[in-house]
Protein backbone atom coordinates (compact mmCIF):
# COMPACT_ATOMS: atom_id res chain seq x y z
CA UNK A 1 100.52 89.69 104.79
CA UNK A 2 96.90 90.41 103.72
CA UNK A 3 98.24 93.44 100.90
CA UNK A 4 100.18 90.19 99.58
CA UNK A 5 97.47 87.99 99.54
CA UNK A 6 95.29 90.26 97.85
CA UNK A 7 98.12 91.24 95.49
CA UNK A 8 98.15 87.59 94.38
CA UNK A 9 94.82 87.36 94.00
CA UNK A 10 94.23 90.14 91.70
CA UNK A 11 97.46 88.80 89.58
CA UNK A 12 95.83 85.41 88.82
CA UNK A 13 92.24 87.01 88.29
CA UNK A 14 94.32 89.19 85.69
CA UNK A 15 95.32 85.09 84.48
CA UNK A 16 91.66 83.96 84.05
CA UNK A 17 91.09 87.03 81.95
CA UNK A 18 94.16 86.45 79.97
CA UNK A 19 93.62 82.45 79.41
CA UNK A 20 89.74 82.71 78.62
CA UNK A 21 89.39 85.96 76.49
CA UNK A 22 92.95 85.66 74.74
CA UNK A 23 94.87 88.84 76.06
CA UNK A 24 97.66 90.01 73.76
CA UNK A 25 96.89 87.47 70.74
CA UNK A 26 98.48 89.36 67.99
CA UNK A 27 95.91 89.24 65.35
CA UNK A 28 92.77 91.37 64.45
CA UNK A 29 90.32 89.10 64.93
CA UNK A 30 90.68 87.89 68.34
CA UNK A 31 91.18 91.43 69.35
CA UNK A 32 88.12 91.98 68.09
CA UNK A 33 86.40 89.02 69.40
CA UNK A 34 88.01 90.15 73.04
CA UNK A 35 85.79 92.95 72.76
CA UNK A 36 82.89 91.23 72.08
CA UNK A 37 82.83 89.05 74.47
CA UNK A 38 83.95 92.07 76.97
CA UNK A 39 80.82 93.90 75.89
CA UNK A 40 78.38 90.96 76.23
CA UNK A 41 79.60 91.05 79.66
CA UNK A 42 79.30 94.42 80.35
CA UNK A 43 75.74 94.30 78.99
CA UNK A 44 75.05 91.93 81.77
CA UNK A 45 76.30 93.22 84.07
CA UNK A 46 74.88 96.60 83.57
CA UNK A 47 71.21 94.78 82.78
CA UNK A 48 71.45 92.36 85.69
CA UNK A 49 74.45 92.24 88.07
CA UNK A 50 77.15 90.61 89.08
CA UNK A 51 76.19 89.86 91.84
CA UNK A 52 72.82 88.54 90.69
CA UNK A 53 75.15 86.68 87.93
CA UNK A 54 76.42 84.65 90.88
CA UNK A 55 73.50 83.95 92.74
CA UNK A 56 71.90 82.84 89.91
CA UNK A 57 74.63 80.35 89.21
CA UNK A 58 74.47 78.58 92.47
CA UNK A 59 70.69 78.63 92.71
CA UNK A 60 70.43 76.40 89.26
CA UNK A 61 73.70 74.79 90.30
CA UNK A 62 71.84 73.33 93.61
CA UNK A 63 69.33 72.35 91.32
CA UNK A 64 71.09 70.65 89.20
CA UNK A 65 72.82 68.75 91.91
CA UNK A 66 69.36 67.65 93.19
CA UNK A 67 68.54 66.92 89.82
CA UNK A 68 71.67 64.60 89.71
CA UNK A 69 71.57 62.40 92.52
CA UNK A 70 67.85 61.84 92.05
CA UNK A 71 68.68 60.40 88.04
CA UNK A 72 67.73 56.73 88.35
CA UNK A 73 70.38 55.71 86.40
CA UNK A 74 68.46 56.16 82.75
CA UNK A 75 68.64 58.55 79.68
CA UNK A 76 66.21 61.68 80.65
CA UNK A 77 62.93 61.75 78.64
CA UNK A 78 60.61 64.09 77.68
CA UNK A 79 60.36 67.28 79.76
CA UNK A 80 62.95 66.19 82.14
CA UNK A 81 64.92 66.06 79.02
CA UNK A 82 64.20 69.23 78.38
CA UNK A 83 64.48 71.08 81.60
CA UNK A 84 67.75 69.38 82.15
CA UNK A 85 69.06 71.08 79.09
CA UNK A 86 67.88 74.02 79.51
CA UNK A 87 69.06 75.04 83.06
CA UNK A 88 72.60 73.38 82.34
CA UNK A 89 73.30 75.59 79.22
CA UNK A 90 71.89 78.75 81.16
CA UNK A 91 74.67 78.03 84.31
CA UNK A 92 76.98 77.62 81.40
CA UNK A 93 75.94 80.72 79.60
CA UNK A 94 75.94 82.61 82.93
CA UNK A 95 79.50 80.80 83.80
CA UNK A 96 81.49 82.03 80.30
CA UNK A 97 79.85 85.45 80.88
CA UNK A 98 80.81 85.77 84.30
CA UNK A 99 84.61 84.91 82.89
CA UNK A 100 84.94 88.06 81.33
CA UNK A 101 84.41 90.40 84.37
CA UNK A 102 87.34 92.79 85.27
CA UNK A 103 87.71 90.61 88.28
CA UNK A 104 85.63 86.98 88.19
CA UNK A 105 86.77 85.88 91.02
CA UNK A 106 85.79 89.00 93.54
CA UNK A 107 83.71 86.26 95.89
CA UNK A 108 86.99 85.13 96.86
CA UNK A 109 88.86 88.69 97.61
CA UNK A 110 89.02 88.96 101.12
CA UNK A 111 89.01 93.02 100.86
CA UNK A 112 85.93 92.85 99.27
CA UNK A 113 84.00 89.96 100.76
CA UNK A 114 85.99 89.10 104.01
CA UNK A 115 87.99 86.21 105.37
CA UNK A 116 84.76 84.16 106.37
CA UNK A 117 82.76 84.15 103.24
CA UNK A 118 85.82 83.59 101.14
CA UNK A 119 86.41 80.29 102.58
CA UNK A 120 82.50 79.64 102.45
CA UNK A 121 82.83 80.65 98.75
CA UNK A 122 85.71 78.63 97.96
CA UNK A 123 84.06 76.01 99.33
CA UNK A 124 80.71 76.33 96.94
CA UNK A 125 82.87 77.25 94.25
CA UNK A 126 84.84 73.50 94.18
CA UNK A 127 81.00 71.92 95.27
CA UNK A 128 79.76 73.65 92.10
CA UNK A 129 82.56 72.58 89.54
CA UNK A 130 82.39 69.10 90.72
CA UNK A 131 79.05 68.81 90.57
CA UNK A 132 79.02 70.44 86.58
CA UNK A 133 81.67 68.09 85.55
CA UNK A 134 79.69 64.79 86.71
CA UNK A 135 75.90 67.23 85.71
CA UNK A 136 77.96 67.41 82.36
CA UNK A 137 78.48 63.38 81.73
CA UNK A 138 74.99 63.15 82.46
CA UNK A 139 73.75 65.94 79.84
CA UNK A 140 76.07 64.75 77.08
CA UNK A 141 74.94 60.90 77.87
CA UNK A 142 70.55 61.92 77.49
CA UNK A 143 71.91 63.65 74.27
CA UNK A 144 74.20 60.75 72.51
CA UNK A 145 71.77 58.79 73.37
CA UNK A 146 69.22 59.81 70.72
CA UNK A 147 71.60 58.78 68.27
CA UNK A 148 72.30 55.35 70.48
CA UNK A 149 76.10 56.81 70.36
CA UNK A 150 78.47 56.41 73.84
CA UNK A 151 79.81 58.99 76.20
CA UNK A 152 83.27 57.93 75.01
CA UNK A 153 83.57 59.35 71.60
CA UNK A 154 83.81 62.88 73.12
CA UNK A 155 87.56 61.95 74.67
CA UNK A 156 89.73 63.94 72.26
CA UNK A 157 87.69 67.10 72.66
CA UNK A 158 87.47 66.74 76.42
CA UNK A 159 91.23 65.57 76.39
CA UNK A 160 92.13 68.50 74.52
CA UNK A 161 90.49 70.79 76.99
CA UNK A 162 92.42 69.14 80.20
CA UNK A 163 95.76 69.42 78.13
CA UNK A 164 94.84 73.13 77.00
CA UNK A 165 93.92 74.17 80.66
CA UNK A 166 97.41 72.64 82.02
CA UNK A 167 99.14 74.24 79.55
CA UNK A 168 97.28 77.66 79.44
CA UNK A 169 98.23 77.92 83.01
CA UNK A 170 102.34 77.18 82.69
CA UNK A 171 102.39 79.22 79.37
CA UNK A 172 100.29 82.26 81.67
CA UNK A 173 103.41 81.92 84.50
CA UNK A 174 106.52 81.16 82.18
CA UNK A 175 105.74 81.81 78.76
CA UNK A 176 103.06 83.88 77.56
CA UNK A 177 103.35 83.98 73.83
CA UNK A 178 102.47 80.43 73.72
CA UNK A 179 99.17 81.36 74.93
CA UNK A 180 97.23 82.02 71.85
CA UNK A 181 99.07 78.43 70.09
CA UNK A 182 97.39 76.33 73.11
CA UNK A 183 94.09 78.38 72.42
CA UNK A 184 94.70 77.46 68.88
CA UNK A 185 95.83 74.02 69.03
CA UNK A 186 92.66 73.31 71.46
CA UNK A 187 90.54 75.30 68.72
CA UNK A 188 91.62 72.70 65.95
CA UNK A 189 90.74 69.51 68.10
CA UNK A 190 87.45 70.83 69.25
CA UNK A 191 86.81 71.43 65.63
CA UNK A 192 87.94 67.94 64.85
CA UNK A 193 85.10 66.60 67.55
CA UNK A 194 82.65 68.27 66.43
CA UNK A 195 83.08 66.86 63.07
CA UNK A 196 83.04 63.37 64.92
CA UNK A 197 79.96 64.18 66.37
CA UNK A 198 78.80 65.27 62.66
CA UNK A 199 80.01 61.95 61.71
CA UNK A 200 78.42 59.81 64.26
CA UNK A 201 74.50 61.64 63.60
CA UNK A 202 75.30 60.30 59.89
CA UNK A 203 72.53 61.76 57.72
CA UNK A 204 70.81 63.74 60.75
CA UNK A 205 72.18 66.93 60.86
CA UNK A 206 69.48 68.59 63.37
CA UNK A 207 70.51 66.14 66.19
CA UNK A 208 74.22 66.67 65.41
CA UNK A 209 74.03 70.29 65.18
CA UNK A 210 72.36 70.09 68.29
CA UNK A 211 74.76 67.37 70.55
CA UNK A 212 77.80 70.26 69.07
CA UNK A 213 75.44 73.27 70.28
CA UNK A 214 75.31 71.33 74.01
CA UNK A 215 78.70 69.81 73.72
CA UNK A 216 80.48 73.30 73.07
CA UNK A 217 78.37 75.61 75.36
CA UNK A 218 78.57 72.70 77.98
CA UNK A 219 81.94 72.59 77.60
CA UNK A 220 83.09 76.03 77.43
CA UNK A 221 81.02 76.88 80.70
CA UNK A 222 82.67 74.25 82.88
CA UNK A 223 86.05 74.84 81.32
CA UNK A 224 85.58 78.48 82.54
CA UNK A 225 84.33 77.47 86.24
CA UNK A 226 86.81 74.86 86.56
CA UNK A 227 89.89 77.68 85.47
CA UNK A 228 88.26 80.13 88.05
CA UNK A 229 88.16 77.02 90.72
CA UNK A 230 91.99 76.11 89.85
CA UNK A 231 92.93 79.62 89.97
CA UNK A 232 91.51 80.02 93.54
CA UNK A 233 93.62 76.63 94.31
CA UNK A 234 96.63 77.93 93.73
CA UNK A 235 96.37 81.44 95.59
CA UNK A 236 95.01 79.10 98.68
CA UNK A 237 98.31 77.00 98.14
CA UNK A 238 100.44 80.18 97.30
CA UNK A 239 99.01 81.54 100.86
CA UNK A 240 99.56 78.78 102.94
CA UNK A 241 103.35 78.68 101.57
CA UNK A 242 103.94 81.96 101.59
CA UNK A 243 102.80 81.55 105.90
CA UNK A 244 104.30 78.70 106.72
CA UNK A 245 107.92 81.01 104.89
CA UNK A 246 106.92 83.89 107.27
CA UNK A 247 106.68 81.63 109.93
CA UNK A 248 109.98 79.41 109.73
CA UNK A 249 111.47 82.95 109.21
CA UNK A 250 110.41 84.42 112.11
CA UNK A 251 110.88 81.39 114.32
CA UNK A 252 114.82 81.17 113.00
CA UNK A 253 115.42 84.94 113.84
CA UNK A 254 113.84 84.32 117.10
CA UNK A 255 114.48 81.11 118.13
CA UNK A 256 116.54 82.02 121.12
CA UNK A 257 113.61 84.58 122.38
CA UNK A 258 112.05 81.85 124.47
CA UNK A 259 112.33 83.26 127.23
CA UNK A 260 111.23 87.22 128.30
CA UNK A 261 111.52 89.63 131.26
CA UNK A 262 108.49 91.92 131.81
CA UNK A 263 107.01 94.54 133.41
CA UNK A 264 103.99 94.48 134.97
CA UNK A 265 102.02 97.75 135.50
CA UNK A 266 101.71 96.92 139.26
CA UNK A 267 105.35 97.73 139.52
CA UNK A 268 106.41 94.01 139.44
CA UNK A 269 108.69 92.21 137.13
CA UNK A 270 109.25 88.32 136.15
CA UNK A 271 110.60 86.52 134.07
CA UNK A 272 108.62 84.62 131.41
CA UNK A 273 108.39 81.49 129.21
CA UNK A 274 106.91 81.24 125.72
CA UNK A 275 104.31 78.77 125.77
CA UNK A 276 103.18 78.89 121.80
CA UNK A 277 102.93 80.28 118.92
CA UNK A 278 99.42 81.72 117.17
CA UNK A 279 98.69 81.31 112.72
CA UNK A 280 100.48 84.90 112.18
CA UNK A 281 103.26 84.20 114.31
CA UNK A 282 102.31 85.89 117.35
CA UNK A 283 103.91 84.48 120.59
CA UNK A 284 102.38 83.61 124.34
CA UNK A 285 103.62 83.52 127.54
CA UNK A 286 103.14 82.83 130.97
CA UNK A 287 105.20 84.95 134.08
CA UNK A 288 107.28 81.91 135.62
CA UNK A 289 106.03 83.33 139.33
CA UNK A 290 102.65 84.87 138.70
CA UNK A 291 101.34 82.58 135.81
CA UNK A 292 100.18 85.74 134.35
CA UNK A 293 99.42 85.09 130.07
CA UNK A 294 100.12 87.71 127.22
CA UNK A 295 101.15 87.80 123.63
CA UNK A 296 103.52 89.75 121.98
């Protein structure tokens, strides 16, 4: 049972590699780009850790979220402006690179981490996403507000993301060559918001270079986290399926075993009664005569 878990685990870390960095795209320049991005990571890793990586990503998330619930409700100004910024678009920074580890999700491999902390990490890991998808409403909101422009004009490119992600992830189970069209067909609508963003700076192209620099780094970064947190869904939901199959398997091929005779190592023997049933499927009982307990 645990080999299979971890099996599936590995498989859909091999999935966030193959959505995010475009595995098996049949052209020269995303091959190349793959190994890029690969290498950025590796210097990274090599420079600071991935472990460290991590770390750092939940110490600036917690401050973000801090950061968050004390906004009183009105565009950031001035160096709270600034710092805001600046510590979102590291986490995302940190986030993308993370993506392009061998294995991005190893916090949340039980062989490597344990049972305990991988529910504890699970648990940050959805606490973090959420958090950087309502930090990110917040960041884009200070920015388009410089311009006096709304929060809503970003819908098609954040649209396009939430379609891309649901489709990356049936293309990645049932059809993999449609992969690189979802990553292209997301490409050409991000393009086509940044051009709205262009559009709705008018003459100032600073500011609207730099709403697109926040909007696509912002993005990109929770789009990553967000895959990684989805991915970890679904291998908690393949798990619990996959037990609750063992289990209705092993109850059918037993379910006449209610009832035992056993041997005590006084020399005595009884007859006992199952009296439950454990996670894994291991049984209890209780000697009808003695009430002695034990599990098989």
């Amino acid at each position: 049972m645990k080999n299979l878990l971890y099996d599936l685990i590995i498989s859909q870390a091999q999935t966030v590699n193959m959505l995010s960095v475009g595995m098996d795209m049949p052209n020269d320049f995303s091959f190349a780009s793959s190994h890029f991005s690969t290498g950025l990571a590796d210097f990274f890793y090599e420079t600071i850790g991935v472990k460290t990586i991590v770390l750092l990503v939940l110490f600036l998330s917690l401050i973000l979220f801090f950061m968050r619930i004390n906004r009183k409700g009105e565009p950031r100004e001035g160096i709270s402006y600034i710092i805001s910024n600046t510590l979102f678009l590291i986490v995302c920074a940190l986030e993308i690179i993370h993506t392009f580890a061998p294995d991005p999700i190893w916090f949340c491999v039980p062989d490597k981490v344990g049972w305990l902390w991988t529910i504890v990490n699970f648990i940050l890991m959805v606490g973090i996403v959420f958090n950087q998808l309502l930090y990110l409403k917040d960041v884009m909101e200070d920015v388009l507000d410089k311009q006096n422009l709304a929060f809503d004009m970003l819908w098609l490119g954040l649209l396009s993301y939430g379609g891309g992600i649901v489709c990356g992830f049936i293309c990645a189970f049932f059809f993999q060559a449609g992969i690189p069209w979802v990553l292209g067909i997301v490409g050409i609508l991000q393009l086509v918001q940044i051009i709205l963003i262009f559009v709705g700076y008018k003459k100032n192209f600073k500011g609207g270079a730099f709403a697109s620099f926040v909007y696509l780094l912002g993005t990109l970064g929770t789009v990553a986290a967000l895959m990684s947190a989805l991915v970890l869904l679904i291998i908690v939901l393949l798990a619990f399926a996959i037990l609750a199959l063992i289990l209705k398997v092993a109850g059918g091929s037993d379910s006449k075993s209610g009832k035992v005779s056993v041997d005590w190592s006084d020399g005595r023997s009884e007859e006992a009664e199952e009296t439950g049933r454990g996670i894994l499927g291991e049984r209890y009982y209780r000697g009808k005569e003695t009430g002695r307990e034990f599990q098989d």
